[in-house]
N, C-alpha and C. Protein backbone atom coordinates (compact mmCIF):
# COMPACT_ATOMS: atom_id res chain seq x y z
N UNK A 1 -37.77 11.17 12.16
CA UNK A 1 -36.89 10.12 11.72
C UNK A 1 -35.86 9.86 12.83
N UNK A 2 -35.65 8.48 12.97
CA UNK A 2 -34.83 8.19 14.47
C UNK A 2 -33.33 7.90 13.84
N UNK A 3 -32.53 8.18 14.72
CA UNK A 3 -30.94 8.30 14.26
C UNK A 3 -30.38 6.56 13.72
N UNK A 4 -31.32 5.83 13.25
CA UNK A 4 -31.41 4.33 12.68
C UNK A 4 -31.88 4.64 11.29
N UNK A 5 -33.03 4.94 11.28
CA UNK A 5 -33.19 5.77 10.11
C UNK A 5 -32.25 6.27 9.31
N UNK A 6 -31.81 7.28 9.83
CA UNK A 6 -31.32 8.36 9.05
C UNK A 6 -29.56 7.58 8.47
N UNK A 7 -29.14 6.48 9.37
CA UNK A 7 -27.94 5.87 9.23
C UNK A 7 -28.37 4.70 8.00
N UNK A 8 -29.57 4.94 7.65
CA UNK A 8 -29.63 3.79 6.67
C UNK A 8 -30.14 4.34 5.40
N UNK A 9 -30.73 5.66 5.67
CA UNK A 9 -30.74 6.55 4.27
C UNK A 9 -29.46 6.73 4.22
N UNK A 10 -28.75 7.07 4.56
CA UNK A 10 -26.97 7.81 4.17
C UNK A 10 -26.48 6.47 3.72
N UNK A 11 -26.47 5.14 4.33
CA UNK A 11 -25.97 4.26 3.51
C UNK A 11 -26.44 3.64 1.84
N UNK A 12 -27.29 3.96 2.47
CA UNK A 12 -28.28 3.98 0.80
C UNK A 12 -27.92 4.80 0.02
N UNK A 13 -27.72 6.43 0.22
CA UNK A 13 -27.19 6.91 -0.82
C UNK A 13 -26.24 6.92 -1.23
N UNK A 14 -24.98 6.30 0.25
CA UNK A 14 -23.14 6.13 -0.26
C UNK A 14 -23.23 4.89 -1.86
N UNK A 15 -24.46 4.02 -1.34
CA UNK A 15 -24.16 2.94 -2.01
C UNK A 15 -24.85 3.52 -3.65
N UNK A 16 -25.57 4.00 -3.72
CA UNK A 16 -26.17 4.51 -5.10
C UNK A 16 -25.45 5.71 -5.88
N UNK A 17 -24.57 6.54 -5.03
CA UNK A 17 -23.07 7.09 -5.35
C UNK A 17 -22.15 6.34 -6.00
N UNK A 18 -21.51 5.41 -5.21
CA UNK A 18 -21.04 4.25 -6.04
C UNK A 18 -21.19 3.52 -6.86
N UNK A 19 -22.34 3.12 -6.76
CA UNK A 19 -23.28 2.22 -8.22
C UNK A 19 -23.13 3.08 -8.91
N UNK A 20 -23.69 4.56 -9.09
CA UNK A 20 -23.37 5.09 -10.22
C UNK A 20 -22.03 5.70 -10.79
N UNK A 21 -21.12 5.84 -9.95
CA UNK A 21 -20.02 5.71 -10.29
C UNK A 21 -19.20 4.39 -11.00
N UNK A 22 -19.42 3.93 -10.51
CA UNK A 22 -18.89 2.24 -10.60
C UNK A 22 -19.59 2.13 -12.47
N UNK A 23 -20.86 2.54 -12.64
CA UNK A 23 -21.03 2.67 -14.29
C UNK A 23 -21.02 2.94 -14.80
N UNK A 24 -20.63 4.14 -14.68
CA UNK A 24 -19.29 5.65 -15.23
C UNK A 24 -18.44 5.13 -15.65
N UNK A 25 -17.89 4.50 -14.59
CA UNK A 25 -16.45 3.72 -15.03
C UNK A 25 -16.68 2.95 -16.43
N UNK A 26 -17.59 2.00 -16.03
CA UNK A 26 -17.72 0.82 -17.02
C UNK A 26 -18.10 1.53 -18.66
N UNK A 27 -18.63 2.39 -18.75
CA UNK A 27 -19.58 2.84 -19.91
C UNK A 27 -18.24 4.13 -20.46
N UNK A 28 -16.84 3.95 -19.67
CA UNK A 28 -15.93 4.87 -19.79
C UNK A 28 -15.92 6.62 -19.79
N UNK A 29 -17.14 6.62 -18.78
CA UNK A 29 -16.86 8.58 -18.39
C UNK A 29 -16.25 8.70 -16.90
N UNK A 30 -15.17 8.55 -17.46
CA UNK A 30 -14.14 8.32 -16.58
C UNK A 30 -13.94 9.72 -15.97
N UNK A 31 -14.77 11.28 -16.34
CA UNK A 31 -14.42 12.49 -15.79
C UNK A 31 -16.19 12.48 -14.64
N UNK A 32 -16.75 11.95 -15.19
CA UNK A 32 -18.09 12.19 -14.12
C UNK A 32 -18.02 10.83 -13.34
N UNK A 33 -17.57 9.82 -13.42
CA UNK A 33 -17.11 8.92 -12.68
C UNK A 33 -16.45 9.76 -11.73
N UNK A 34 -15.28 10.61 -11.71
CA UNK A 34 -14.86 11.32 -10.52
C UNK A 34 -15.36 12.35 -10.10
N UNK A 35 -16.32 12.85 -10.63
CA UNK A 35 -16.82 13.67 -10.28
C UNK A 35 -18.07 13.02 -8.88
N UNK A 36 -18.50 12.26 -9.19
CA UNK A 36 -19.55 11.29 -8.38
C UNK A 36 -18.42 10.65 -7.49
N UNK A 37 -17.49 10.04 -7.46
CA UNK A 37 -16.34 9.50 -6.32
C UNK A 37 -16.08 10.80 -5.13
N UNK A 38 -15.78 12.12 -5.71
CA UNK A 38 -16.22 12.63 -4.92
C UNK A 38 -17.40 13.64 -4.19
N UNK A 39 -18.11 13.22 -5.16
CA UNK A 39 -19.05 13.70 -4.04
C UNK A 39 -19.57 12.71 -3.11
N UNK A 40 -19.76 11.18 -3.35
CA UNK A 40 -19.17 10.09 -2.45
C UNK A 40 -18.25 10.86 -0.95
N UNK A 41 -16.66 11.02 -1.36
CA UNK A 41 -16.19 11.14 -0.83
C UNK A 41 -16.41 12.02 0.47
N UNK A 42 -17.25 13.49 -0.07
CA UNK A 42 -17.73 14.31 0.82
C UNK A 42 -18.70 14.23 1.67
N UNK A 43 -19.75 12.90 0.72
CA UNK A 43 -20.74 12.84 1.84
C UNK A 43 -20.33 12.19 2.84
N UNK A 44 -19.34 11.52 2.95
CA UNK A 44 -19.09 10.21 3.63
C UNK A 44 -18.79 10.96 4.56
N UNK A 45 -17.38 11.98 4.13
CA UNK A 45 -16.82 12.51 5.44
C UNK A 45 -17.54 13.58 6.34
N UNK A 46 -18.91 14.41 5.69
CA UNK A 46 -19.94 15.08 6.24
C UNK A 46 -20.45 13.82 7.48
N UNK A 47 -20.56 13.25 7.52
CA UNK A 47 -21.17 12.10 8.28
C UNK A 47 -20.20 11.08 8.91
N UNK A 48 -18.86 11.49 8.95
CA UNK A 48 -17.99 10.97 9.84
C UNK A 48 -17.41 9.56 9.33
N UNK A 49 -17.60 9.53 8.12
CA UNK A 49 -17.40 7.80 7.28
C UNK A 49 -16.04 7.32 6.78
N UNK A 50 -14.71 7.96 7.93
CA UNK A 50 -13.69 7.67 7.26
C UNK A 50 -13.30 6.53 6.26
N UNK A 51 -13.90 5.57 6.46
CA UNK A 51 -13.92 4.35 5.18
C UNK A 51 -14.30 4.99 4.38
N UNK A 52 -15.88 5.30 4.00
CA UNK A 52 -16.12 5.72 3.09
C UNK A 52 -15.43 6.29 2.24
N UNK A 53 -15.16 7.73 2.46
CA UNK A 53 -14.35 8.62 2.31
C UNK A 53 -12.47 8.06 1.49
N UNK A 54 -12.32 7.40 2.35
CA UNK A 54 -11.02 6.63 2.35
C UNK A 54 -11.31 5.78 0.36
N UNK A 55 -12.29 5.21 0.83
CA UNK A 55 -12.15 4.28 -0.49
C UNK A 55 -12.77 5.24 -1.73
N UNK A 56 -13.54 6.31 -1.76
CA UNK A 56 -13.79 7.36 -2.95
C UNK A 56 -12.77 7.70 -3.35
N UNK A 57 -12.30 8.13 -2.50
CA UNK A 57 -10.80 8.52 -2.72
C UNK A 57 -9.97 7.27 -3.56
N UNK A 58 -9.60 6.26 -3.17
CA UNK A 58 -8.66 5.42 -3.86
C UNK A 58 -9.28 4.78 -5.37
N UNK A 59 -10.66 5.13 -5.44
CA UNK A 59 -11.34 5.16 -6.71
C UNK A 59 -10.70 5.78 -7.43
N UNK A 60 -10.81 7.20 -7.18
CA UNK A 60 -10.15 8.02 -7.44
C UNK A 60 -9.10 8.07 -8.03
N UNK A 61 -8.34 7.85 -7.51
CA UNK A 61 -6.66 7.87 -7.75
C UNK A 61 -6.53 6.82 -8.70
N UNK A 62 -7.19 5.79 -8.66
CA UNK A 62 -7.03 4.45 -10.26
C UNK A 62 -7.81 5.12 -10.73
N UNK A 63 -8.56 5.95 -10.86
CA UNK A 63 -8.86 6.39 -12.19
C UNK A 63 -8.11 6.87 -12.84
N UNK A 64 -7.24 8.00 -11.93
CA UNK A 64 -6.23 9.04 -12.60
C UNK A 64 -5.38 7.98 -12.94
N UNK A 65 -5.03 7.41 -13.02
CA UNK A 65 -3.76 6.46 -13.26
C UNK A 65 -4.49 5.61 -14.67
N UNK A 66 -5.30 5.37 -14.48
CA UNK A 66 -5.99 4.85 -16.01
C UNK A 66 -5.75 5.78 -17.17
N UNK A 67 -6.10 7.14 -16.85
CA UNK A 67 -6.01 8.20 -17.61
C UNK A 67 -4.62 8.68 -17.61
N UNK A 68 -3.27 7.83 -16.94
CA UNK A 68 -2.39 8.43 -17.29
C UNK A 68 -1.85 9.76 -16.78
N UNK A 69 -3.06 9.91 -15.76
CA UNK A 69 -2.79 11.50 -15.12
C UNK A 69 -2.16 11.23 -13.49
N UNK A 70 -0.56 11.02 -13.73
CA UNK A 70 0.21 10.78 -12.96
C UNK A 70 0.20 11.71 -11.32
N UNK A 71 0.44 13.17 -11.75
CA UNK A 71 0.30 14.17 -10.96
C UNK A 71 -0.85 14.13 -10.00
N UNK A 72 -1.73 14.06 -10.82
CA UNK A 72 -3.63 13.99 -9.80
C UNK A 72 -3.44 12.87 -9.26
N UNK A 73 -2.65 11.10 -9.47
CA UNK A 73 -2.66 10.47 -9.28
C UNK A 73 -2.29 10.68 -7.71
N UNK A 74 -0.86 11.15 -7.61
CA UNK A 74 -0.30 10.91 -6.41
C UNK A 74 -0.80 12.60 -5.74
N UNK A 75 -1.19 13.48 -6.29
CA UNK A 75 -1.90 14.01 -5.19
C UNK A 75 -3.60 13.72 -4.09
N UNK A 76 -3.50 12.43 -4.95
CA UNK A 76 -5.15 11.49 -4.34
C UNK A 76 -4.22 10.77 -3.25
N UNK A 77 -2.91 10.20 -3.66
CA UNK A 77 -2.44 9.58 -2.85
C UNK A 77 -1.94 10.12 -1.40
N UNK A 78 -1.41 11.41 -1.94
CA UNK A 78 -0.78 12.04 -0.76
C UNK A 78 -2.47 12.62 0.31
N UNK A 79 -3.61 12.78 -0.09
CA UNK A 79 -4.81 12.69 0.57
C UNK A 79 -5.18 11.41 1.52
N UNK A 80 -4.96 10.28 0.58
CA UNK A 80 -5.45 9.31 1.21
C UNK A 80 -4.61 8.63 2.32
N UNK A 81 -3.69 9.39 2.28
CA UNK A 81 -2.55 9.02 3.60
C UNK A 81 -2.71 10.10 5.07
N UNK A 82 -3.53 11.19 4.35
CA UNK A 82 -4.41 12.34 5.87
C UNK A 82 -5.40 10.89 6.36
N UNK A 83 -5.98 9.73 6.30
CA UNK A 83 -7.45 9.09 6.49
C UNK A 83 -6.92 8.45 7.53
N UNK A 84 -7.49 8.28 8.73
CA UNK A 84 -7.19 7.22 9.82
C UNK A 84 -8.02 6.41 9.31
N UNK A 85 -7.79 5.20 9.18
CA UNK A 85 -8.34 3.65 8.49
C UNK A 85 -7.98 2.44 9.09
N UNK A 86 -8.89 1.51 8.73
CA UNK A 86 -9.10 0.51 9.23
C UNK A 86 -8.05 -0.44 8.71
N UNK A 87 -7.57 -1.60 9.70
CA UNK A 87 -6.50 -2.36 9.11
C UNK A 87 -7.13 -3.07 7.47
N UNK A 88 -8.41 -3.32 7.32
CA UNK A 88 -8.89 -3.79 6.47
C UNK A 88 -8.21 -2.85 5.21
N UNK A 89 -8.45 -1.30 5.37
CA UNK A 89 -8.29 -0.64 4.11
C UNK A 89 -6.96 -0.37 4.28
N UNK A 90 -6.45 -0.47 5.30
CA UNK A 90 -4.42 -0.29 5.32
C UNK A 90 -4.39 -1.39 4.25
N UNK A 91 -4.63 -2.85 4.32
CA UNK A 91 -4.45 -3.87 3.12
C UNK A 91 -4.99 -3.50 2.20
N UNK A 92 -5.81 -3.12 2.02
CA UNK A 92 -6.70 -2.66 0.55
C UNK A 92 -5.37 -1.82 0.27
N UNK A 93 -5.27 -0.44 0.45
CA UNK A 93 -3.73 0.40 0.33
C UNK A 93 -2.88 -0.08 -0.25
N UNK A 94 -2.71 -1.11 0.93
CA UNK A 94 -1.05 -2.13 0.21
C UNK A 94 -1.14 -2.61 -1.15
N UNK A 95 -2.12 -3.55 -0.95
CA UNK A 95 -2.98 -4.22 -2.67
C UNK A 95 -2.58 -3.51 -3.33
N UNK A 96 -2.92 -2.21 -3.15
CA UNK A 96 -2.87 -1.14 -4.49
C UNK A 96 -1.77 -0.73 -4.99
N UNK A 97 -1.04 -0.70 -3.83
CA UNK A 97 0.64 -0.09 -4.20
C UNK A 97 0.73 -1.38 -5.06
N UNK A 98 0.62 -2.47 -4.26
CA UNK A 98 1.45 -3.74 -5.03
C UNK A 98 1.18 -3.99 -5.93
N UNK A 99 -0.22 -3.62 -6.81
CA UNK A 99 -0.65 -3.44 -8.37
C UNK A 99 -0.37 -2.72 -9.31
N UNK A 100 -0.31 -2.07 -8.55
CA UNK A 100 0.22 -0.30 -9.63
C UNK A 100 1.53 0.16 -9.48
N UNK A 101 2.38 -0.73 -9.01
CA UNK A 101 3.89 -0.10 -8.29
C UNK A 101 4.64 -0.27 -9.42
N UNK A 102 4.37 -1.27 -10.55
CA UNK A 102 5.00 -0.88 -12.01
C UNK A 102 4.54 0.11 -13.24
N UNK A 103 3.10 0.04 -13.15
CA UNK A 103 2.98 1.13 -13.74
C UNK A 103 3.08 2.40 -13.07
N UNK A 104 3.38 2.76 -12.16
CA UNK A 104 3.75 3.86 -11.10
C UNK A 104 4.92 4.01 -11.39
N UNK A 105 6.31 3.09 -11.13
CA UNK A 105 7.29 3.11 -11.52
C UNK A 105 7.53 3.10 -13.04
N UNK A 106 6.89 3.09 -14.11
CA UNK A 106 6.96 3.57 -15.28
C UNK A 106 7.02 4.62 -15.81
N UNK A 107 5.68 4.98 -15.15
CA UNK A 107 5.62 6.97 -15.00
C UNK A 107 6.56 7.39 -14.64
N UNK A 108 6.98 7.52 -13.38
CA UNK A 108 8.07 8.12 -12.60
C UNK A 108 9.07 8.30 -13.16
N UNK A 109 9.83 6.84 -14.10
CA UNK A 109 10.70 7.07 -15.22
C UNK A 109 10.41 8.23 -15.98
N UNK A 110 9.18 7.96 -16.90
CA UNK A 110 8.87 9.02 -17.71
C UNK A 110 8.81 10.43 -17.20
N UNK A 111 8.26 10.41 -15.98
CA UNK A 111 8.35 12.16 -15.54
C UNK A 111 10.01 12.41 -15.56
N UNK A 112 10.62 11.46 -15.15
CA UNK A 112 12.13 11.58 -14.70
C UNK A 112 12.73 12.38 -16.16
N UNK A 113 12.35 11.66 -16.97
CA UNK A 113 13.01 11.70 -17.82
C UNK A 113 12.64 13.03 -18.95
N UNK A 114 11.20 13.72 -18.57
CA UNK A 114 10.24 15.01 -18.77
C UNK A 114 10.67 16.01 -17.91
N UNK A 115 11.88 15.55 -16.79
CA UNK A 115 12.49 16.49 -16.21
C UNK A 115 11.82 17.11 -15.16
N UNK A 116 10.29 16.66 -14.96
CA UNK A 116 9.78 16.77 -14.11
C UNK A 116 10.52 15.62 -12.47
N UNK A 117 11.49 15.91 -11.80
CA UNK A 117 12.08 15.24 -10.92
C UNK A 117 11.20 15.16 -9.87
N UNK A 118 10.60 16.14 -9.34
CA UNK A 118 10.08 16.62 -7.94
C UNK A 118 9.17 15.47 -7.60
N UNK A 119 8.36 15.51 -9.07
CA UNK A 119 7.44 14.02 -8.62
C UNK A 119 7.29 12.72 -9.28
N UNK A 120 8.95 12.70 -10.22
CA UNK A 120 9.40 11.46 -9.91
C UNK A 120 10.02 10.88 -8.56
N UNK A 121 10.08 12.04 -7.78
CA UNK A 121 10.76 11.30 -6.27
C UNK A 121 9.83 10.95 -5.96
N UNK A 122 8.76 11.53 -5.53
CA UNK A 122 7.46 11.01 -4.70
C UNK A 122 6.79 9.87 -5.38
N UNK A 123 7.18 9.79 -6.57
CA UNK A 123 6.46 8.65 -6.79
C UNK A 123 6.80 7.22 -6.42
N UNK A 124 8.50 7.44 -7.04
CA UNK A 124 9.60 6.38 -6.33
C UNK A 124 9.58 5.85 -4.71
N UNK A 125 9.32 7.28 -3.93
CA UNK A 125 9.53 7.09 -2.26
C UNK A 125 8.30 6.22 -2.48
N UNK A 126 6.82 6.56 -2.74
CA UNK A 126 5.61 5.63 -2.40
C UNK A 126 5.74 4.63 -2.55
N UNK A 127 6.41 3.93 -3.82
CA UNK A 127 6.42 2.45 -3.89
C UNK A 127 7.42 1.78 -3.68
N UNK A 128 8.38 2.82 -3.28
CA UNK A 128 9.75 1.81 -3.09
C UNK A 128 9.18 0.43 -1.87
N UNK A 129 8.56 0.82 -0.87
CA UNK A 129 8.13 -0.95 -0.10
C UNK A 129 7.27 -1.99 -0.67
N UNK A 130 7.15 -1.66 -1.63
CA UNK A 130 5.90 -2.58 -2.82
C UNK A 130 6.87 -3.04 -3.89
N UNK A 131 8.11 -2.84 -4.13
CA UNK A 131 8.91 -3.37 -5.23
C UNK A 131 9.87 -4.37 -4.74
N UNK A 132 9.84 -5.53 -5.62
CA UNK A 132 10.99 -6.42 -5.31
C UNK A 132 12.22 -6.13 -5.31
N UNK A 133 13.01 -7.13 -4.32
CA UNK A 133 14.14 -6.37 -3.76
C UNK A 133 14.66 -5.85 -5.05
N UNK A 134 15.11 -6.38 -6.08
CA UNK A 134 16.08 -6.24 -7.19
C UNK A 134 15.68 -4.59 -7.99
N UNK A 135 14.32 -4.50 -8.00
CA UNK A 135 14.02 -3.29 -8.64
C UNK A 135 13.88 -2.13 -6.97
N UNK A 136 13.86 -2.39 -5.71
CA UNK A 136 13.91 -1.21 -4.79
C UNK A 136 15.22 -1.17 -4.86
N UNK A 137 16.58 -1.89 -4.47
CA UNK A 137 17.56 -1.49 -4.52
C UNK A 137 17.85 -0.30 -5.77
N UNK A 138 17.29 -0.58 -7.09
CA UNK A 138 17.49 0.00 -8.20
C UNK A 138 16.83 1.64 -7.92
N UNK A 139 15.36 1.65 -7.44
CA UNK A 139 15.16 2.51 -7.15
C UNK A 139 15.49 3.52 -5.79
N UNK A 140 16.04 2.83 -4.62
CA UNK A 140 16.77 3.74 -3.79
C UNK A 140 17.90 4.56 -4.47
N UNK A 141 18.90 4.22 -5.02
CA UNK A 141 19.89 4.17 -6.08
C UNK A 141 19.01 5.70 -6.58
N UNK A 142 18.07 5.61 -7.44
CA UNK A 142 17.39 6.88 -8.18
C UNK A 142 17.24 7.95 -7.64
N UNK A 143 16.73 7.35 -6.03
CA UNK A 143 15.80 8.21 -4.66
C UNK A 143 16.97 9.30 -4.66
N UNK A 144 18.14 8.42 -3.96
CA UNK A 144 19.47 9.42 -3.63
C UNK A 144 19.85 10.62 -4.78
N UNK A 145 19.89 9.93 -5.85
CA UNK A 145 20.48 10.59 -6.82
C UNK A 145 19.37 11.76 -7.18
N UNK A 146 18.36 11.47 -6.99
CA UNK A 146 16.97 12.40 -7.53
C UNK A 146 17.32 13.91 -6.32
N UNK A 147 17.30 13.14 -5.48
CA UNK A 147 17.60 14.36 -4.29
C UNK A 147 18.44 15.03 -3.72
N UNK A 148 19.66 14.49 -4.78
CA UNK A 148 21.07 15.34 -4.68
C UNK A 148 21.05 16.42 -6.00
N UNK A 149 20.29 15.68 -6.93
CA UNK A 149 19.52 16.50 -8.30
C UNK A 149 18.80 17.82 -7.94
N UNK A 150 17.46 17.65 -6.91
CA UNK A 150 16.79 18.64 -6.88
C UNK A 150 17.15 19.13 -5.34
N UNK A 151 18.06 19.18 -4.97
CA UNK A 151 18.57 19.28 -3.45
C UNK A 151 17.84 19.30 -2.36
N UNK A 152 17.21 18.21 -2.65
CA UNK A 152 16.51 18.08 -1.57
C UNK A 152 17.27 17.91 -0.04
N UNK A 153 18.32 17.30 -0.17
CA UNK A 153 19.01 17.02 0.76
C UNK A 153 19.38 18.32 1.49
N UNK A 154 19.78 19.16 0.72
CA UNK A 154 20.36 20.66 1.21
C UNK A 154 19.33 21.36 1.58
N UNK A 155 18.37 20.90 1.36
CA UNK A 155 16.74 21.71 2.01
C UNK A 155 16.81 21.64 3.75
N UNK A 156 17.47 20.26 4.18
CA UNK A 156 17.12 19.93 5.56
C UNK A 156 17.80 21.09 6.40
N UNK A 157 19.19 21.25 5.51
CA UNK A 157 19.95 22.62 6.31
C UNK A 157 19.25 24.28 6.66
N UNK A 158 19.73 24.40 8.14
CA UNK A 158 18.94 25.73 8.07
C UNK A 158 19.62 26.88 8.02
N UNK A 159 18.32 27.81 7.59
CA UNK A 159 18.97 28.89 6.46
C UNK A 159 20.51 29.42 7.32
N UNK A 160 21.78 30.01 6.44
CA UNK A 160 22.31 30.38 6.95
C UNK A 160 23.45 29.24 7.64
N UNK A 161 23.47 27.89 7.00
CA UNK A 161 24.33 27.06 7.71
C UNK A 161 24.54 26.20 6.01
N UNK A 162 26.11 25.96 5.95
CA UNK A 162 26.45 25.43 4.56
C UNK A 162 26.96 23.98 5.01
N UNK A 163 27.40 22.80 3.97
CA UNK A 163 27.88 21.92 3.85
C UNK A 163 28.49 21.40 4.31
N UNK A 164 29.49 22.86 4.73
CA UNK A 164 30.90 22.52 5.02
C UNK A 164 30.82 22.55 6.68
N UNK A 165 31.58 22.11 7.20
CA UNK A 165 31.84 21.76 8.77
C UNK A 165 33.36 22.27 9.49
């Protein structure tokens, strides 16, 4: 088999990965739907397919967010920001923030407010450039306050050096 070949079986199977994922989705088995996204994901990157790879992944992550599973959500996210990508899927990215940046910012409330802070910040920092001015101002406002909350700020200091000057 000549290395033409073999680049057109692997696309064949990324694409029949997806198809069957893609009717996972639809038929709502939304847990073997990810389960098939990534193994997608792995073959892609076995074979050097950072797209590939890149977009299993952001499958991914709207799934978790369908399901409400905030946490898995933005740890797909914080993955899909390791991917060197194409300007095409940098916009695809953006798209996504700019779709989900209210229900993202909904959650975030809700974790905020579950006292889970740590990743209401991260959720806030991700979309704060996807929110209109009126609601980022609102949420920088949170950012600060979140990280004077969980001191994050006092993290930057090193050990053995205080506040004071």
């Amino acid at each position: 088999m000549n290395e033409e070949e073999v680049i057109k079986n692997v696309v064949e199977l990324l694409k029949g990965i997806n198809n069957s994922a893609a009717e996972m989705v639809c038929s709502g088995d939304l847990n073997s739907a990810i389960k098939m996204y990534e193994t997608g994901e792995q073959t892609s990157q076995k074979f050097c397919y950072t797209e590939g790879a890149f977009l299993n992944r952001l499958y991914i992550v709207k799934i978790h967010i369908m399901q409400e599973r905030y946490d898995l959500a933005l740890s797909g996210l914080d993955r899909l920001e390791t991917y060197e990508i194409s300007e095409k899927s940098k916009k695809e990215l953006d798209s996504f923030y700019k779709e989900a940046s209210w229900v993202l910012l909904k959650s975030g409330i809700e974790m905020e407010k579950d006292g889970n802070l740590k990743s209401a910040l991260k959720i806030f920092e991700k979309i704060l450039p996807y929110l209109n001015q009126k609601r980022a101002q609102a949420v920088e406002k949170e950012i600060v306050w979140l990280k004077s909350k969980i001191g994050a700020v006092k993290s930057d200091l090193k050990p053995n050096q205080s506040n004071q000057t």
